[in-house]
Protein backbone atom coordinates (compact mmCIF):
# COMPACT_ATOMS: atom_id res chain seq x y z
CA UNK A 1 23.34 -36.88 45.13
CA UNK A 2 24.63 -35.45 41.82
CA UNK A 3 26.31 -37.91 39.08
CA UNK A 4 27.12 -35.28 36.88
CA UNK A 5 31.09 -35.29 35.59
CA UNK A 6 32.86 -32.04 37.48
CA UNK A 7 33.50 -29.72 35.19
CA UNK A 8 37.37 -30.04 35.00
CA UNK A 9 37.07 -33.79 34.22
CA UNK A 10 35.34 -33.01 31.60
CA UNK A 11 37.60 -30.70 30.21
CA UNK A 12 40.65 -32.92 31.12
CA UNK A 13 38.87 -36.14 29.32
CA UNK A 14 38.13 -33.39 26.24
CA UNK A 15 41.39 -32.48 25.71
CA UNK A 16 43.22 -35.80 26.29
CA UNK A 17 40.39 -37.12 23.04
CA UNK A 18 41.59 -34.27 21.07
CA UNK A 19 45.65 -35.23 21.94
CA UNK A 20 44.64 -39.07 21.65
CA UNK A 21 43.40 -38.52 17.99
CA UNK A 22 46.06 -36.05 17.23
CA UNK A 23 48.61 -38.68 17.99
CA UNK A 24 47.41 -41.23 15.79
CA UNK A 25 47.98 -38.89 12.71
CA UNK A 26 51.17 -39.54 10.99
CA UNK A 27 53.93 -36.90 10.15
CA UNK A 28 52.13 -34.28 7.45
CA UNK A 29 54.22 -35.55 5.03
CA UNK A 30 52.80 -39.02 5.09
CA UNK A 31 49.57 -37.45 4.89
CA UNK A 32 50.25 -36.22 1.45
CA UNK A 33 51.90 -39.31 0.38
CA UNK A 34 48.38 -41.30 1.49
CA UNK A 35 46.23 -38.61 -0.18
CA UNK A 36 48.16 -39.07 -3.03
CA UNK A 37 47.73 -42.97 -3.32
CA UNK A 38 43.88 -41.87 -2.29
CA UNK A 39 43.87 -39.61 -5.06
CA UNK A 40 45.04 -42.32 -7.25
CA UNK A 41 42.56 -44.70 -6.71
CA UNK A 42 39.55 -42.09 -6.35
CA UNK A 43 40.66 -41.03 -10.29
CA UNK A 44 41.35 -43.94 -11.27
CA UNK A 45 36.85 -45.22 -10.32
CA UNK A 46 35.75 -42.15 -11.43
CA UNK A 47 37.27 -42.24 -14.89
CA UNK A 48 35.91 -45.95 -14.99
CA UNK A 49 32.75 -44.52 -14.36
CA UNK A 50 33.03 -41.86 -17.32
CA UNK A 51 32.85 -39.26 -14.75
CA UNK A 52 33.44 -35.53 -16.49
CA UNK A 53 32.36 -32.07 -15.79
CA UNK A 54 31.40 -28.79 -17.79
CA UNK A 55 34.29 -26.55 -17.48
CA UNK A 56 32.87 -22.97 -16.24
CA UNK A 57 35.34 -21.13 -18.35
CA UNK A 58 35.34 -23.17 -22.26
CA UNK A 59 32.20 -24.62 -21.71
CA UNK A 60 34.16 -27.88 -22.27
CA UNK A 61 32.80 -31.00 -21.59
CA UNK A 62 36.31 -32.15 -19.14
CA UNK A 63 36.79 -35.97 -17.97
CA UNK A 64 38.59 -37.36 -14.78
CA UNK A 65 41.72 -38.59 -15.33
CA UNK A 66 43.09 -41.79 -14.14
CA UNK A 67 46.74 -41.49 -12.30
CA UNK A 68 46.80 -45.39 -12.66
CA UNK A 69 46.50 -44.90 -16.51
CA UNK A 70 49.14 -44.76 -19.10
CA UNK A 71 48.64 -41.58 -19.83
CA UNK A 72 48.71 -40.90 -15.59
CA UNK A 73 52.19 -42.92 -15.75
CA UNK A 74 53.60 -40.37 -17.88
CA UNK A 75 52.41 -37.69 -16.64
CA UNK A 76 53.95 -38.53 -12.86
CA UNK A 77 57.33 -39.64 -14.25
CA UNK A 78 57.86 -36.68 -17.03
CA UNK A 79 56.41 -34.08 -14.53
CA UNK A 80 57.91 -34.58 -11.11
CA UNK A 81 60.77 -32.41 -10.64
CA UNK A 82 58.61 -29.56 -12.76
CA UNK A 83 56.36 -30.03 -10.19
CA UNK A 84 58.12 -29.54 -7.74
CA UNK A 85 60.51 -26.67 -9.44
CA UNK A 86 57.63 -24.81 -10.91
CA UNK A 87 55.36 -25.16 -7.37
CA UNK A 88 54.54 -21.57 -6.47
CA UNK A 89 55.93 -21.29 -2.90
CA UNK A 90 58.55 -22.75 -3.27
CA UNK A 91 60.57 -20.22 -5.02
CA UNK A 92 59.01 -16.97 -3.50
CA UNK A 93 59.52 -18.42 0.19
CA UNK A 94 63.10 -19.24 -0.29
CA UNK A 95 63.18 -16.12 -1.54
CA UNK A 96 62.64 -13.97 1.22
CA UNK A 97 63.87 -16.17 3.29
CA UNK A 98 67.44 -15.25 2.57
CA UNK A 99 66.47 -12.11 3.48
CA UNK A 100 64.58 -12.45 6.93
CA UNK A 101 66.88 -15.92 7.84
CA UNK A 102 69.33 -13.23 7.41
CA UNK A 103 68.44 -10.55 9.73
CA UNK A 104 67.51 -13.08 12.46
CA UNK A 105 71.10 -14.50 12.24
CA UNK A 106 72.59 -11.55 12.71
CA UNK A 107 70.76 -11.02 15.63
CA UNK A 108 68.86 -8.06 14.53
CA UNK A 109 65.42 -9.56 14.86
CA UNK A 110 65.92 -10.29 18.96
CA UNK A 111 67.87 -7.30 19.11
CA UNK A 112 64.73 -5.31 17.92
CA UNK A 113 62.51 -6.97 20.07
CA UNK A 114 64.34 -6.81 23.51
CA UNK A 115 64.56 -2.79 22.55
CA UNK A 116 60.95 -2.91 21.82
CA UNK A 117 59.90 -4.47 24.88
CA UNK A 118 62.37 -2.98 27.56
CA UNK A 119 61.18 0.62 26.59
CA UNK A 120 57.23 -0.22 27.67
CA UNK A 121 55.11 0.80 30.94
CA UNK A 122 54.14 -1.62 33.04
CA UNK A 123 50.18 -1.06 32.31
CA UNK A 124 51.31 -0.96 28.43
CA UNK A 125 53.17 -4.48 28.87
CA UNK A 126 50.57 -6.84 28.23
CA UNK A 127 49.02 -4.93 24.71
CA UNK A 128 52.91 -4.69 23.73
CA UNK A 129 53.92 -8.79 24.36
CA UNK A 130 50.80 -9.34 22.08
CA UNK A 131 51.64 -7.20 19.68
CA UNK A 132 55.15 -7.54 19.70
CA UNK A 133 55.08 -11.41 19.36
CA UNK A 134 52.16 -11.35 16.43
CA UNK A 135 55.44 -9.21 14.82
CA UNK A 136 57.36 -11.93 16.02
CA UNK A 137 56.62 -14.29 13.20
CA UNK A 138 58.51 -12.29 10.46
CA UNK A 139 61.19 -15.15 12.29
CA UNK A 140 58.50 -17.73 11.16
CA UNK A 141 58.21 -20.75 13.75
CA UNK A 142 61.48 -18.91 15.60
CA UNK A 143 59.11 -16.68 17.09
CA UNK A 144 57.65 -19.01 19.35
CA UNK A 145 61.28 -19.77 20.46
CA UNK A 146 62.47 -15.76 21.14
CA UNK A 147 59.29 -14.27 22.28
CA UNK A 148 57.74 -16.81 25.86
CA UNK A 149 61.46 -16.57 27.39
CA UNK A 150 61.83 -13.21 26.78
CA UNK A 151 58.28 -12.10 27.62
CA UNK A 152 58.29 -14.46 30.68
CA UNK A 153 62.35 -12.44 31.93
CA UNK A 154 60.47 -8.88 30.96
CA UNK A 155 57.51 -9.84 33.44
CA UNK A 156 59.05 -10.90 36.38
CA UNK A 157 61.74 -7.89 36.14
CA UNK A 158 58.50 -5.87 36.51
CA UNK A 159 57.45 -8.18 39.35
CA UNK A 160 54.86 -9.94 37.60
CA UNK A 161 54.15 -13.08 37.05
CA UNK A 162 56.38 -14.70 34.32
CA UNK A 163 53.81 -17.32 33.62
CA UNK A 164 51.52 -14.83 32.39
CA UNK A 165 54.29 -13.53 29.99
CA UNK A 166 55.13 -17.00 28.13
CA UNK A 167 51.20 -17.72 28.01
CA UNK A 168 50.33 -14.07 26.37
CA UNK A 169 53.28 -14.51 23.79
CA UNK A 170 52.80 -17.46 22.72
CA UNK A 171 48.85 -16.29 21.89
CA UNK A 172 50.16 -13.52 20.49
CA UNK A 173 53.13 -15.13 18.08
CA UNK A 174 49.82 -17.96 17.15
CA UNK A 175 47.77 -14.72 16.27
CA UNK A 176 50.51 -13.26 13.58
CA UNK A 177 49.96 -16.16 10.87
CA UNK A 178 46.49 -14.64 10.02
CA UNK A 179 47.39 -10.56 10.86
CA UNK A 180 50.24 -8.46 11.35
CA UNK A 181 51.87 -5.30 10.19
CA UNK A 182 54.90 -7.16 8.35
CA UNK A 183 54.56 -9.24 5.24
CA UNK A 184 56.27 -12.83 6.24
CA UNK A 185 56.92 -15.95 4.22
CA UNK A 186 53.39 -16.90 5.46
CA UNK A 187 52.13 -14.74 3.09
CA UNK A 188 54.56 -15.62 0.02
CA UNK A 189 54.00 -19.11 0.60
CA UNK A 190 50.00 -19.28 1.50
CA UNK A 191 49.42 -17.49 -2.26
CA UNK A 192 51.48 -19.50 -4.22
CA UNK A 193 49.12 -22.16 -3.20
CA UNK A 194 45.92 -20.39 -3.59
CA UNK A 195 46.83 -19.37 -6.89
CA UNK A 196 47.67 -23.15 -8.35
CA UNK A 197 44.26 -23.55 -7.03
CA UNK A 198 43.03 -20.82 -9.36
CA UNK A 199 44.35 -22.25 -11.58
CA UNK A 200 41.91 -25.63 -11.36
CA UNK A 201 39.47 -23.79 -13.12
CA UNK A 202 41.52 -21.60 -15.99
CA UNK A 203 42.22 -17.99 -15.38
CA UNK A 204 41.86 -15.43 -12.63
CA UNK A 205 43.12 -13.26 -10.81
CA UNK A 206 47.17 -13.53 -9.17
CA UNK A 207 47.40 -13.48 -5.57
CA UNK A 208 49.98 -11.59 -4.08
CA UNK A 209 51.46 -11.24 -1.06
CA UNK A 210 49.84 -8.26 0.12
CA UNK A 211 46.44 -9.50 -0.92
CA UNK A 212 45.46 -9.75 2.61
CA UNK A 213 47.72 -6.99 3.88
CA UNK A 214 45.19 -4.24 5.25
CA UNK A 215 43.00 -6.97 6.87
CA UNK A 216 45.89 -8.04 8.47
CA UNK A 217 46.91 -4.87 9.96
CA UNK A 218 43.13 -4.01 10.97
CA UNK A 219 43.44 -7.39 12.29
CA UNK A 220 46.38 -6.91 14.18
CA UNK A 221 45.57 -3.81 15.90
CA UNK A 222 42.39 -5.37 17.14
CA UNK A 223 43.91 -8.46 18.14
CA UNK A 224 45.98 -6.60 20.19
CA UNK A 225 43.43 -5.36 22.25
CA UNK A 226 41.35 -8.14 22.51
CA UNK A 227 44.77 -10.24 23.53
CA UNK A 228 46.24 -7.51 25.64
CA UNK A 229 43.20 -7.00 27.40
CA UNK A 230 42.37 -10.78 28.05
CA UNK A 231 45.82 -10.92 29.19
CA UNK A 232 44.60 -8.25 31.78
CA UNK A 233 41.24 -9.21 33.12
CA UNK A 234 41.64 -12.65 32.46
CA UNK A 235 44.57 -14.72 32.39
CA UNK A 236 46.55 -12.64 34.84
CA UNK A 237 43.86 -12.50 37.71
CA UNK A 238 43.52 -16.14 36.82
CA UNK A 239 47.53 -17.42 37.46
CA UNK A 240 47.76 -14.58 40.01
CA UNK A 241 51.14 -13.88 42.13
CA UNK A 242 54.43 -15.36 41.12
CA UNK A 243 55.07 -17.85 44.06
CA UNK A 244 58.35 -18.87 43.00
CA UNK A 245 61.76 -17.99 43.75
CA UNK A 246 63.22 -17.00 40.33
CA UNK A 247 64.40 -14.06 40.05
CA UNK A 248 65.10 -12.41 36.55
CA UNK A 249 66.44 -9.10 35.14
CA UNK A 250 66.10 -8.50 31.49
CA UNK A 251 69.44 -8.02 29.82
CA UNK A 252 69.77 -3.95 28.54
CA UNK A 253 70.88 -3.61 25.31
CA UNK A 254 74.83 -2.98 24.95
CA UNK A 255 76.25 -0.08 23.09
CA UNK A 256 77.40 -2.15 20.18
CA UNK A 257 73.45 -3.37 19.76
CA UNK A 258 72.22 0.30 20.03
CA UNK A 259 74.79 1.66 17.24
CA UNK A 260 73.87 -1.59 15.22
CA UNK A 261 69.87 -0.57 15.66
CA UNK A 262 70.40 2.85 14.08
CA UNK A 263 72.24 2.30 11.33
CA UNK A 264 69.57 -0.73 10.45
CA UNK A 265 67.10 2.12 11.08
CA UNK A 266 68.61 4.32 8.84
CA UNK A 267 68.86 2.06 6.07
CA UNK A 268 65.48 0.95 6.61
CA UNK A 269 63.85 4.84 5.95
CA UNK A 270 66.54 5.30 3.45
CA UNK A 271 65.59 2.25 1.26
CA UNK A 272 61.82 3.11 1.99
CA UNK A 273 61.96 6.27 0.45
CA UNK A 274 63.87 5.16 -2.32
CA UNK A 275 61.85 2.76 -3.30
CA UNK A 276 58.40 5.40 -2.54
CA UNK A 277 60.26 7.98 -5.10
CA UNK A 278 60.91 5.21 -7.45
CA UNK A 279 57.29 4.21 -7.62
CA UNK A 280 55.91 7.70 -7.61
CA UNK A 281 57.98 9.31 -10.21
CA UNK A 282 55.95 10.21 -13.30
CA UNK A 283 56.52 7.16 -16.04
CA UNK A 284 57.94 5.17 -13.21
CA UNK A 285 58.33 1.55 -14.79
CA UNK A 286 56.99 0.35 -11.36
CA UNK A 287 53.57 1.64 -12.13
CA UNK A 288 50.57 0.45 -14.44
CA UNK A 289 50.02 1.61 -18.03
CA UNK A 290 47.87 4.21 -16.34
CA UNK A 291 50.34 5.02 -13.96
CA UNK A 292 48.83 3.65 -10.96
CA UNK A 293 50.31 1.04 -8.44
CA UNK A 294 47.06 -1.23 -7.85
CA UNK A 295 47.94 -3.54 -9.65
CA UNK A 296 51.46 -2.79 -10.63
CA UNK A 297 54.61 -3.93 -10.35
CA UNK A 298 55.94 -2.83 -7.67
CA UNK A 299 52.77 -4.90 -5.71
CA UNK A 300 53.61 -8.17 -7.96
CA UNK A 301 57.54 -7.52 -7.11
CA UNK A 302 56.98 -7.32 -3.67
CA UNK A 303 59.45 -10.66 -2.95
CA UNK A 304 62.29 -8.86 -4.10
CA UNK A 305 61.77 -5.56 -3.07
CA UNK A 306 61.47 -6.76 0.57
CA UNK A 307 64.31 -9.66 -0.41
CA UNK A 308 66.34 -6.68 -0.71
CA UNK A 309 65.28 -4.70 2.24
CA UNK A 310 65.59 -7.16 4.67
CA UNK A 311 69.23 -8.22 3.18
CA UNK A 312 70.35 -3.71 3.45
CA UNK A 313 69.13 -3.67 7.34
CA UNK A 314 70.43 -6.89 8.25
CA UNK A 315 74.00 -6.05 7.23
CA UNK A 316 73.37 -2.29 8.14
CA UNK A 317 72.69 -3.66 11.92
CA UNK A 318 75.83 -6.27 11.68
CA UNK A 319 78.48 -3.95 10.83
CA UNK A 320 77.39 -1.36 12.71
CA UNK A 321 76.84 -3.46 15.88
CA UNK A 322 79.84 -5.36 14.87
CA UNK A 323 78.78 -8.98 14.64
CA UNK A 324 79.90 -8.77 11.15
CA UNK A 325 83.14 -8.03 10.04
CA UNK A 326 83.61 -10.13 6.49
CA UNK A 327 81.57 -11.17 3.21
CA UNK A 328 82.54 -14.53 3.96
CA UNK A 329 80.02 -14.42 7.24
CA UNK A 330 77.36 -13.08 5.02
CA UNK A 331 77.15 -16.03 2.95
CA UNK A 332 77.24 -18.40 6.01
CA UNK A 333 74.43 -16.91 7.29
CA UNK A 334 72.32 -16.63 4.09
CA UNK A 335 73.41 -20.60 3.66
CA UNK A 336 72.09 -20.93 7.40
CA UNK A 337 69.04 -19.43 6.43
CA UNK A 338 68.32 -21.71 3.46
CA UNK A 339 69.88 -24.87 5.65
CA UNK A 340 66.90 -23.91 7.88
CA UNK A 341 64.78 -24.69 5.51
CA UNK A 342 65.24 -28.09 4.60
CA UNK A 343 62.34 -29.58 6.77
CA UNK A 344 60.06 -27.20 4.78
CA UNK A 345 61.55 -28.76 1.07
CA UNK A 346 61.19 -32.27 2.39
CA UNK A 347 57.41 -31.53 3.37
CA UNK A 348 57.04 -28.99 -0.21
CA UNK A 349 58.16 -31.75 -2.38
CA UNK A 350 55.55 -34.08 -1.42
CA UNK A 351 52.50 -31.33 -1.47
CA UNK A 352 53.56 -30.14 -4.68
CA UNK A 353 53.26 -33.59 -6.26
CA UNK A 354 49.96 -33.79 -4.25
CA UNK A 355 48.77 -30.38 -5.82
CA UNK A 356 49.95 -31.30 -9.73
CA UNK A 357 48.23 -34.81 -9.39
CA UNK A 358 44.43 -33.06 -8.13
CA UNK A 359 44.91 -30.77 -10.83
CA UNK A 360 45.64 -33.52 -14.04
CA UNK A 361 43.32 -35.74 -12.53
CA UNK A 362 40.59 -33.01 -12.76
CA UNK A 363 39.34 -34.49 -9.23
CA UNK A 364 39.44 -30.90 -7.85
CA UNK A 365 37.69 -29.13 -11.28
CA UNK A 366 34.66 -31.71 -10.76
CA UNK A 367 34.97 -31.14 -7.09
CA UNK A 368 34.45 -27.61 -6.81
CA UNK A 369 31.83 -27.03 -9.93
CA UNK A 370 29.83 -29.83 -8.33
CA UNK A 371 30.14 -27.98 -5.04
CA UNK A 372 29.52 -24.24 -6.14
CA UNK A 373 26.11 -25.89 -8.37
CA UNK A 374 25.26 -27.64 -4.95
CA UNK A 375 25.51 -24.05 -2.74
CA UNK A 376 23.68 -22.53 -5.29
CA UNK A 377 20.86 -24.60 -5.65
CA UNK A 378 20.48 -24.52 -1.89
CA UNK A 379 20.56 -20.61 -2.07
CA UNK A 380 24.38 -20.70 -0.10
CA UNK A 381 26.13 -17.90 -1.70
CA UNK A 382 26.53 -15.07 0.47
CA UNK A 383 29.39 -14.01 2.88
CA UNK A 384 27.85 -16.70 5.14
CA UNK A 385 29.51 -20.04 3.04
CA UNK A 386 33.07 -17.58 3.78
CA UNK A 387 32.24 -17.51 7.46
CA UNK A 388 31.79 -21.57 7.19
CA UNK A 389 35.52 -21.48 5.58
CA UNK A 390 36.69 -20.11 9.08
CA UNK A 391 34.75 -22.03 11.04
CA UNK A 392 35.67 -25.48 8.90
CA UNK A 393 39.01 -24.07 9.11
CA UNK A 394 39.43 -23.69 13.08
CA UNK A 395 37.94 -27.22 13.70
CA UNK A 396 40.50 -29.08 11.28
CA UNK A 397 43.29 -26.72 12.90
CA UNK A 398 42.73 -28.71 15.74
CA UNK A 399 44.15 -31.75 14.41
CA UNK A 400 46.24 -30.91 11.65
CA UNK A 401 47.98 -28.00 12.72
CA UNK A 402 50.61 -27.27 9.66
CA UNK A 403 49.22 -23.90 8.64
CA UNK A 404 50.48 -24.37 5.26
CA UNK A 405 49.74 -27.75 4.68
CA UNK A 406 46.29 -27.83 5.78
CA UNK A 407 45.95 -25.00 3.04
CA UNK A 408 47.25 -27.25 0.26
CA UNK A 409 44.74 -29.41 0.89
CA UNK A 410 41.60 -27.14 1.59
CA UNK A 411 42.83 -24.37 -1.24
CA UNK A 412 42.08 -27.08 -4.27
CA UNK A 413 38.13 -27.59 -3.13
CA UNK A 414 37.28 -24.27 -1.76
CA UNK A 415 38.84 -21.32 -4.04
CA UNK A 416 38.18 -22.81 -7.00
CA UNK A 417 34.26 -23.36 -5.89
CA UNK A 418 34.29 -19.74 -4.38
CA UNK A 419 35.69 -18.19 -7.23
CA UNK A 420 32.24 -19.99 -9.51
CA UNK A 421 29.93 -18.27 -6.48
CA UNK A 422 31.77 -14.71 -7.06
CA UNK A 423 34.44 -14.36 -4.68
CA UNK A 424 37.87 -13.02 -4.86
CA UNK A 425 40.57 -16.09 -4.21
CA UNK A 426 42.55 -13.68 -1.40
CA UNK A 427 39.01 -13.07 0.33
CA UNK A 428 38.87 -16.86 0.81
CA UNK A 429 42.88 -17.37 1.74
CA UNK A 430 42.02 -14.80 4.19
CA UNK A 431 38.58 -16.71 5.46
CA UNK A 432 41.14 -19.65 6.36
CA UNK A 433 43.67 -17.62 7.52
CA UNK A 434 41.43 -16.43 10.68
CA UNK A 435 40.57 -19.60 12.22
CA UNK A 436 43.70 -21.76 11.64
CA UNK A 437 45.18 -18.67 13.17
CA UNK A 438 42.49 -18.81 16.34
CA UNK A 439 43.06 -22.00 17.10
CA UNK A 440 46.48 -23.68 16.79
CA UNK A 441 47.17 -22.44 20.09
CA UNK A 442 44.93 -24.48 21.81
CA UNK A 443 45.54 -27.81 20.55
CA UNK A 444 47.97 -30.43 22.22
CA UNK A 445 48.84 -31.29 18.75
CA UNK A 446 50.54 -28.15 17.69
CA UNK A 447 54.57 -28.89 17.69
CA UNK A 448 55.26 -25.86 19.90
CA UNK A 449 52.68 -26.46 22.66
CA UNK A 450 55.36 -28.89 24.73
CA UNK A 451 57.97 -26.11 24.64
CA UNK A 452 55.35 -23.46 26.07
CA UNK A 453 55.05 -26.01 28.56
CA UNK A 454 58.97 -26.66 28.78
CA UNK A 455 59.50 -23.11 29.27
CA UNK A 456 56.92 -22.94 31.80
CA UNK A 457 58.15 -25.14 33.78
CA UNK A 458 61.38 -23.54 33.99
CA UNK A 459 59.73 -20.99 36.42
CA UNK A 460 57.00 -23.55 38.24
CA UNK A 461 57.51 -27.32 38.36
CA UNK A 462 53.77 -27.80 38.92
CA UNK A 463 52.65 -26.62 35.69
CA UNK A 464 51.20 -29.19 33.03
CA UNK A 465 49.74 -29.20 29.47
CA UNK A 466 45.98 -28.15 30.78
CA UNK A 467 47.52 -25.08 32.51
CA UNK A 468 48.71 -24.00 29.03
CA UNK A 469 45.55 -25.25 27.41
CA UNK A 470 43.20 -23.80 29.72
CA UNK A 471 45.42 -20.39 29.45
CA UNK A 472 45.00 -19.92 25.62
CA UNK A 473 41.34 -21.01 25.41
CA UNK A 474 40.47 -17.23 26.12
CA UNK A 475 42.61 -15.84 23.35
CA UNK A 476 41.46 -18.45 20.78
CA UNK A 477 37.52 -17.82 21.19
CA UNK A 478 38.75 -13.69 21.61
CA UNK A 479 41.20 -14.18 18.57
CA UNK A 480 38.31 -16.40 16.53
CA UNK A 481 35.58 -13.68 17.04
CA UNK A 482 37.46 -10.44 16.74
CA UNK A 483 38.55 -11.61 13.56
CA UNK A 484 35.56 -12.84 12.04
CA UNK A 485 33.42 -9.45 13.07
CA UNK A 486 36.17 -7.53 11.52
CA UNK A 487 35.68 -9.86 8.35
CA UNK A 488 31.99 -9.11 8.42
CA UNK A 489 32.60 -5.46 8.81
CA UNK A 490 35.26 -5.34 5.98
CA UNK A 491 32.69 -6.93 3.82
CA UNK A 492 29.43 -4.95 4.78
CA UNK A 493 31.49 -1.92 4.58
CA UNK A 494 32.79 -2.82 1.23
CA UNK A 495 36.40 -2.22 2.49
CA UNK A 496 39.61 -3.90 1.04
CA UNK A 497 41.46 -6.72 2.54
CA UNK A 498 44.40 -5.68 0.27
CA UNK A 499 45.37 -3.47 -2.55
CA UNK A 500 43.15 -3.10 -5.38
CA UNK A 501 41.55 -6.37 -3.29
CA UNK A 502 38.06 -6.82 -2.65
CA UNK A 503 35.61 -9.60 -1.55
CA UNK A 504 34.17 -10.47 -5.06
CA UNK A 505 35.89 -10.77 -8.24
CA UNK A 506 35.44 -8.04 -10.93
């Protein structure tokens, strides 16, 4: 007689380890606040120990720094609020938040959606819920809010099951925080960290927030197969025929909504080519001294420029759908968008301070020069270590699932050691960006995951958290591997990730 564990215990007593150790990490805030006290004391030995490093650049002969020094006591009270003013993200993502907080207020972002999805075939549905919801996150973490109700109403107004619709969006809106077509604060926010981890080691090169921009699209498009037809052969056979009672019709859009969609359209291709002429006219102050646009700045201005479109098509949809009629509502809704915010200032403030006190310290210069001499001398130095980034990156996902602030901490070690091996910072924000991507939708951890279920629920009592887990599995090993071949291919090929972007630095 057989002993052996059946094979859904075993995936039951997996997942409840993962939740169990998820649980007993603290807030990501407190995280930062004990790395910082670890970073304290870990600078504070090593300077003891006359610890210092050759600096790649100067050639400079650079000691760690002790926090719990005088000199460390100056630096945290003199320096805190320039910290946290002069932190990278913090500016460019409220930035273009104004704009995009805007446009969702208004209610041009679900607007565009519902259009989007109403006007599919049925044997088109599942690609377009993918790709649809990886657009989704231009609404950041809101996506995961608009996209599984609305999916789930669209499925079962087609007769389908609507479980099948929540599960496939919520893949899908996990999926657009490492590819898309649409630059979102992800991006704004993820290289304003990378590059205060350049800038560990001196000068290089400025991310931007298209740096990653045509692996992202690749990436979407092939996501959207791989998703769409999971959602197909896999995940629908699997959940089969909607057994409930629930009936649904999705909501057609009202006259007002259409009206307010084409005049946002029409400022959208009006701005567009604007902004095309302005860049292509000869002596164009957008260009380069040589007159091209990679790099340029119109690619560093990017914030602004899409600050600005955003802003034009958000108020061209509200007063031509007439939910606006006043200025007065247009600065309530930009103050909404920044008041939405604050959870992300709270957690900023903290990983900025984090971020300035690895860099004084010189923790992560002795870190990553220690670490790029160690791959070396063990003949690690191709695209393989990059692929290890990913992988590294997927695994931690699992419990620390703030996209963001699992960045601030892995951006300090690796892209400064990278960077000493030969490789472009972006090509190594991107290398992260595919498996913390892959695999926040399959850990009980992620903050989401007990809405999915939530919403779920709303259509079958029955369902429970290894329905949803067991659901997304497929797209996170589909979502992990597509990815990383197209990575591979990108780099074999010797193709961009982004404008002007390669793999290796010049």
């Amino acid at each position: 007689m057989s002993t052996s564990m059946p094979s859904d215990q075993r995936r039951s007593r997996f997942l409840n380890s993962i939740e169990w150790v998820g649980n007993k990490l603290p807030e990501p805030m407190i995280i930062f606040l004990w790395l910082i006290l670890l970073i304290a004391v870990v600078s504070a030995a090593l300077s003891a120990a006359g610890v210092s490093v050759i600096h790649p650049d100067t050639g400079e002969d650079v000691p760690v720094r002790s926090l719990l020094s005088g000199d460390g006591l100056v630096f945290i009270l003199e320096d805190t609020v320039s910290n946290f003013v002069g932190f990278a993200p913090v500016g460019t993502v409220l930035t273009i938040m104004l704009g995009i907080g805007l446009a969702d207020r208004i209610g041009l972002l679900g607007t565009l959606i519902r259009a989007v999805m109403l006007g599919m075939p049925a044997w088109l549905l599942p690609y377009a819920v993918f790709l649809v919801a990886n657009a989704a996150t231009i609404a950041a973490d809101a996506a995961f809010l608009i996209m599984p109700p609305l999916a789930a109403i669209i499925y079962r107004t087609l007769g389908r099951n609507p479980l099948v619709g929540i599960v496939s969006a919520f893949a899908g809106s996990s999926s657009g925080y490492g590819s898309g077509f649409l630059i979102t604060t992800m991006e704004p926010m993820l290289a304003g960290i990378t590059n205060e981890a350049v800038a560990i080691i001196g000068e290089g090169p400025v991310v931007t927030a298209v740096d990653n921009y045509f692996f992202m699209v690749a990436a979407a498009i092939l996501c959207t197969l791989v998703g769409g037809s999971i959602t197909r052969w896999i995940v629908e056979p699997r959940f089969g025929e909607y057994a409930g009672d629930h009936t649904a019709e999705a909501e057609a859009l009202k006259p007002g909504e259409k009206r307010g969609l084409r005049w946002a359209g029409t400022a959208a291709v009006l701005y567009i080519a604007t902004v095309a002429v302005a860049a292509l006219m000869p002596d164009s102050p957008l260009q380069n001294e040589d007159g091209g646009l990679v790099p340029s700045p119109l690619l560093s201005g990017v914030v602004p420029i899409l600050l600005v479109f955003f802003t034009l098509v958000a108020l061209a949809y509200g007063f031509g759908s007439r939910t606006l009629s006043s200025g007065r509502q247009v600065v309530e809704h930009f103050a909404e968008a920044i008041g939405g915010m604050r959870f992300f200032l709270v957690v900023i403030f903290v990983i900025s301070q984090f971020s300035a006190y690895f860099n004084w310290s010189n923790i992560g210069l002795w870190v990553s020069v220690n670490g790029a001499e160690f791959l070396v001398d063990i003949g690690a130095t191709g695209i393989g270590v990059l692929v290890g980034v990913t992988v590294i990156s997927a695994l931690i996902t699992l419990l620390i699932t703030s996209g963001t602030g699992l960045w601030a901490i892995l951006a300090p070690i690796f892209v400064p050691m990278f960077m000493q091996l030969g490789f472009h910072p972006a090509a190594v924000q991107m290398a992260y960006r595919i498996g913390d991507s892959s695999t926040s939708m399959v850990t009980p951890l992620m903050p989401y995951m007990i809405v999915i279920l939530g919403f779920m629920r709303e259509w079958d009592r029955k369902q429970g958290l290894g329905n949803v887990l067991s659901a997304t599995v497929p797209y996170a090993i589909g979502v992990f591997l597509a990815q990383t071949v197209l990575f591979l291919v990108f780099y074999w090929l010797g193709v961009p990730i982004g404008p002007g972007v390669g793999f290796h630095l010049d």
